[in-house]
C-alpha atoms as a PDB file:
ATOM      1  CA  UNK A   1       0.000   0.000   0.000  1.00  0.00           C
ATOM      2  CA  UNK A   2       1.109   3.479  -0.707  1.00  0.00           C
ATOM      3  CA  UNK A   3       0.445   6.368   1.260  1.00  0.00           C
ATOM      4  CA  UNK A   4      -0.051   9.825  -0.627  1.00  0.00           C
ATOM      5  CA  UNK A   5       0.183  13.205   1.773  1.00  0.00           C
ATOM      6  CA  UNK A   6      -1.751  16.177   0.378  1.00  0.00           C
ATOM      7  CA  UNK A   7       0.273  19.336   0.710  1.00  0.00           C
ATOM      8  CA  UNK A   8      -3.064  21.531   1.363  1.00  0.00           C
ATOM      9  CA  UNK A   9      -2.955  23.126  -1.727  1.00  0.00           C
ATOM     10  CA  UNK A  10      -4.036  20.012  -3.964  1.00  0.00           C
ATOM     11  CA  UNK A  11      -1.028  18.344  -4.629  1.00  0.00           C
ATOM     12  CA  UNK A  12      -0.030  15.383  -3.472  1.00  0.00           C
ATOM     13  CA  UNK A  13       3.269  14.265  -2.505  1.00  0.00           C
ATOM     14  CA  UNK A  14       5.525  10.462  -4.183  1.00  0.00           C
ATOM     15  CA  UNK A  15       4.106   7.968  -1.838  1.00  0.00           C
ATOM     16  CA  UNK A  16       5.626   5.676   0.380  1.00  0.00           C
ATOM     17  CA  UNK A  17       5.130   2.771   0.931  1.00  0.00           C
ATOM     18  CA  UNK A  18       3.408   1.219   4.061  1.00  0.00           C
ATOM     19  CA  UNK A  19       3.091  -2.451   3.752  1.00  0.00           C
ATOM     20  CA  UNK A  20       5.433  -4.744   2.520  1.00  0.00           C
ATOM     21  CA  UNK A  21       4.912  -6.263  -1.162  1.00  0.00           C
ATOM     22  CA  UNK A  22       5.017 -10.260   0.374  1.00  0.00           C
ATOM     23  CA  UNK A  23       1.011  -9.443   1.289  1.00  0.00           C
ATOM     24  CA  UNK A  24      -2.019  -8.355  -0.670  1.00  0.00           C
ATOM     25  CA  UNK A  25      -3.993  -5.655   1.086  1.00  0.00           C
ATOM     26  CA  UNK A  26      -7.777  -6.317   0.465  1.00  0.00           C
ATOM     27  CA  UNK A  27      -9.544  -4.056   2.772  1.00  0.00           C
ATOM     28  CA  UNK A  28      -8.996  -0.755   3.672  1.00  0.00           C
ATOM     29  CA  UNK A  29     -10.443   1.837   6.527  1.00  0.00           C
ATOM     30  CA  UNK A  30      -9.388   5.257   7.988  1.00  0.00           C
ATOM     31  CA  UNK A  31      -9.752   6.099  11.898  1.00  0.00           C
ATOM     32  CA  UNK A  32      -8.360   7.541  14.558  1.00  0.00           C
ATOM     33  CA  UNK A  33      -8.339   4.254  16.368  1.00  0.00           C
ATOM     34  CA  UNK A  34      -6.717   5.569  19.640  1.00  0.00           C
ATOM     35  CA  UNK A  35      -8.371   9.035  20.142  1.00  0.00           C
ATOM     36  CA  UNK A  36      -4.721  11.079  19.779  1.00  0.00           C
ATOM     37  CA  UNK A  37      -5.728  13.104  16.497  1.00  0.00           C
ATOM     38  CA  UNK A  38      -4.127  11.588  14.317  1.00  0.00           C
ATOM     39  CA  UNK A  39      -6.291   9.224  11.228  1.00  0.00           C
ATOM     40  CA  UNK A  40      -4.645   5.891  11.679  1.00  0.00           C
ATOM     41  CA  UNK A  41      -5.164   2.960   8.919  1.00  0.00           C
ATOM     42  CA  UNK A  42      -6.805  -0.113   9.164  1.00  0.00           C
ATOM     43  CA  UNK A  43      -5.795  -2.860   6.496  1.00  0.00           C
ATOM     44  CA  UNK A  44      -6.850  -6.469   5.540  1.00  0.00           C
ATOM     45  CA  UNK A  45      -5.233  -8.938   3.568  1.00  0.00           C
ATOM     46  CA  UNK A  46      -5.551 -11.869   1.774  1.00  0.00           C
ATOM     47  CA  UNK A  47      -5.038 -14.906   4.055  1.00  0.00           C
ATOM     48  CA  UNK A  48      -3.145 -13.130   6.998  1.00  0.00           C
ATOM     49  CA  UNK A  49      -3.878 -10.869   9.979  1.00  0.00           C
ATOM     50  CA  UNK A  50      -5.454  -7.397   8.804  1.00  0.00           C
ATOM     51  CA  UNK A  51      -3.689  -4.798  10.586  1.00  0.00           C
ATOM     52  CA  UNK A  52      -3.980  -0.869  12.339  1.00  0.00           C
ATOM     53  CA  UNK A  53      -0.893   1.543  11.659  1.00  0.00           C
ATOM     54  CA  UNK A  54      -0.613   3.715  14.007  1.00  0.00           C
ATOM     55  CA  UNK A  55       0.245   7.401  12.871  1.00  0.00           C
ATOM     56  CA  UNK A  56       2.244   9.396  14.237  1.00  0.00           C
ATOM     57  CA  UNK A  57       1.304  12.543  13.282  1.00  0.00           C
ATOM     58  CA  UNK A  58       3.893  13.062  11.024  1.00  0.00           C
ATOM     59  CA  UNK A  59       1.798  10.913   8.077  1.00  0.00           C
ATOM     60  CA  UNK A  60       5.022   9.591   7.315  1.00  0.00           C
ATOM     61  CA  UNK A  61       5.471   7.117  10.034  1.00  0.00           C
ATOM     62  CA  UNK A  62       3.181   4.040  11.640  1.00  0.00           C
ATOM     63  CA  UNK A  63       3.379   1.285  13.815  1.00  0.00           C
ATOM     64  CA  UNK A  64       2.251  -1.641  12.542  1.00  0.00           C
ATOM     65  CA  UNK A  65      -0.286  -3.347  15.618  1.00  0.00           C
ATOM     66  CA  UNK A  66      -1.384  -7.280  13.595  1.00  0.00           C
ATOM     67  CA  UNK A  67      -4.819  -8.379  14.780  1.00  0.00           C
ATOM     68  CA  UNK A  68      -7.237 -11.521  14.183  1.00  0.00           C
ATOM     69  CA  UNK A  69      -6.541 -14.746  12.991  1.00  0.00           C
ATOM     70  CA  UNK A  70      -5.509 -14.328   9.886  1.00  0.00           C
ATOM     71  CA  UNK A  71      -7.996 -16.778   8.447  1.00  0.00           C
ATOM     72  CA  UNK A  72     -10.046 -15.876   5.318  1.00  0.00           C
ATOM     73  CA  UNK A  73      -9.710 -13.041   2.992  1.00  0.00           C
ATOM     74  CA  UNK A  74     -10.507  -9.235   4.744  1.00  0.00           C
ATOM     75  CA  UNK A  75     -12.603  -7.483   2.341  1.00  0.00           C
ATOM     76  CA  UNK A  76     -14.340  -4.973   4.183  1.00  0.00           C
ATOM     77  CA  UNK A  77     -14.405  -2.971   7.918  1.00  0.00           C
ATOM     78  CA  UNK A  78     -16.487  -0.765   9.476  1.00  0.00           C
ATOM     79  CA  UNK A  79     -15.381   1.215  12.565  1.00  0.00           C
ATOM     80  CA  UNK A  80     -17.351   2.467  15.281  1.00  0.00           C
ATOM     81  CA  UNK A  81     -17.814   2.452  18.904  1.00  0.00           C
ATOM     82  CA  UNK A  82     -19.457  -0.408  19.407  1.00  0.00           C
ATOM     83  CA  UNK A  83     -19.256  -0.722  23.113  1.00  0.00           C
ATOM     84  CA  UNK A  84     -19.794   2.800  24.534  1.00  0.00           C
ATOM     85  CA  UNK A  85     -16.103   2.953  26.002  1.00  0.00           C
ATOM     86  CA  UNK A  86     -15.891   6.110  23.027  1.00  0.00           C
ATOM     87  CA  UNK A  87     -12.683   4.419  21.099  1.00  0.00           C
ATOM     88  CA  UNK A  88     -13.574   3.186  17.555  1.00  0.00           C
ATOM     89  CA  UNK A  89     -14.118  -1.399  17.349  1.00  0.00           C
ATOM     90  CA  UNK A  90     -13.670  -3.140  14.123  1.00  0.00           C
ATOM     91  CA  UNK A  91     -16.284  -5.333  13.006  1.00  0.00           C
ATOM     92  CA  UNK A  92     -14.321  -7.389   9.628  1.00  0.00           C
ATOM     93  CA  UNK A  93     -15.994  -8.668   7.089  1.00  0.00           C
ATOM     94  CA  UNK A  94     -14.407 -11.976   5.677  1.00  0.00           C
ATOM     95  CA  UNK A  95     -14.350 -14.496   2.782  1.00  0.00           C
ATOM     96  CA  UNK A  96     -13.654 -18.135   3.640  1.00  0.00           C
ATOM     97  CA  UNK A  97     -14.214 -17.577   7.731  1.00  0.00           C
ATOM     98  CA  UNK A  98     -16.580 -16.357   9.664  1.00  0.00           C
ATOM     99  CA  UNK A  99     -17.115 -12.208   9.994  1.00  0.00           C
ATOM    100  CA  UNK A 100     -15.606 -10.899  13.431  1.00  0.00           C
ATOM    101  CA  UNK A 101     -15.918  -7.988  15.475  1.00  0.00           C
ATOM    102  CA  UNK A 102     -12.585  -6.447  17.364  1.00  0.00           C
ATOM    103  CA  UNK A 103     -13.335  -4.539  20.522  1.00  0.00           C
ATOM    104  CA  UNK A 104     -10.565  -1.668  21.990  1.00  0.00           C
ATOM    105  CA  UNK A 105      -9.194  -2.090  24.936  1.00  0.00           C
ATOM    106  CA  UNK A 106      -8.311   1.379  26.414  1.00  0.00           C
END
């Protein structure tokens, strides 16, 4: 996956690169998944753990957190706050295993 950082005038910038070219993302989703500011981004794959990358708040650096199984194929998230503790869940939707809902943990 590449990333692409909008100067604020329209114009966007190379790209990095995120994630590795040995797996497929599938799924993508934009969040601020721990409540700092900063949109982090949530990614599946194809037959291995999806993933959130953390931002910084540079938009140029992330820590990779893996999560689930890794079974099936990610193909679609939704976040939200599923269980009222105001940080943003994951519920995955999968291909070849069962859908799954991720819950933060403060």
């Amino acid at each position: 996956m590449i990333v692409y950082i909008n100067d604020s005038h329209g114009n966007l910038s190379s790209g990095f690169q995120v994630v590795d070219k040995k797996r497929v993302p599938y799924a993508i989703e934009v969040g601020d998944m721990n409540r700092d500011g900063h949109a982090d981004i949530v990614i599946g794959y194809i037959a291995a753990p999806a993933s959130v990358f953390f931002n910084d708040g540079t938009g140029r650096r992330f820590l990779e957190v893996p999560f689930g199984d890794g079974r099936g194929d990610a193909y679609g998230f939704a976040l939200g706050d599923l269980n009222d503790d105001r940080y943003p869940d994951i519920a995955v939707a999968r291909s070849g295993a069962p859908n799954v809902m991720y819950f933060s943990e403060k």
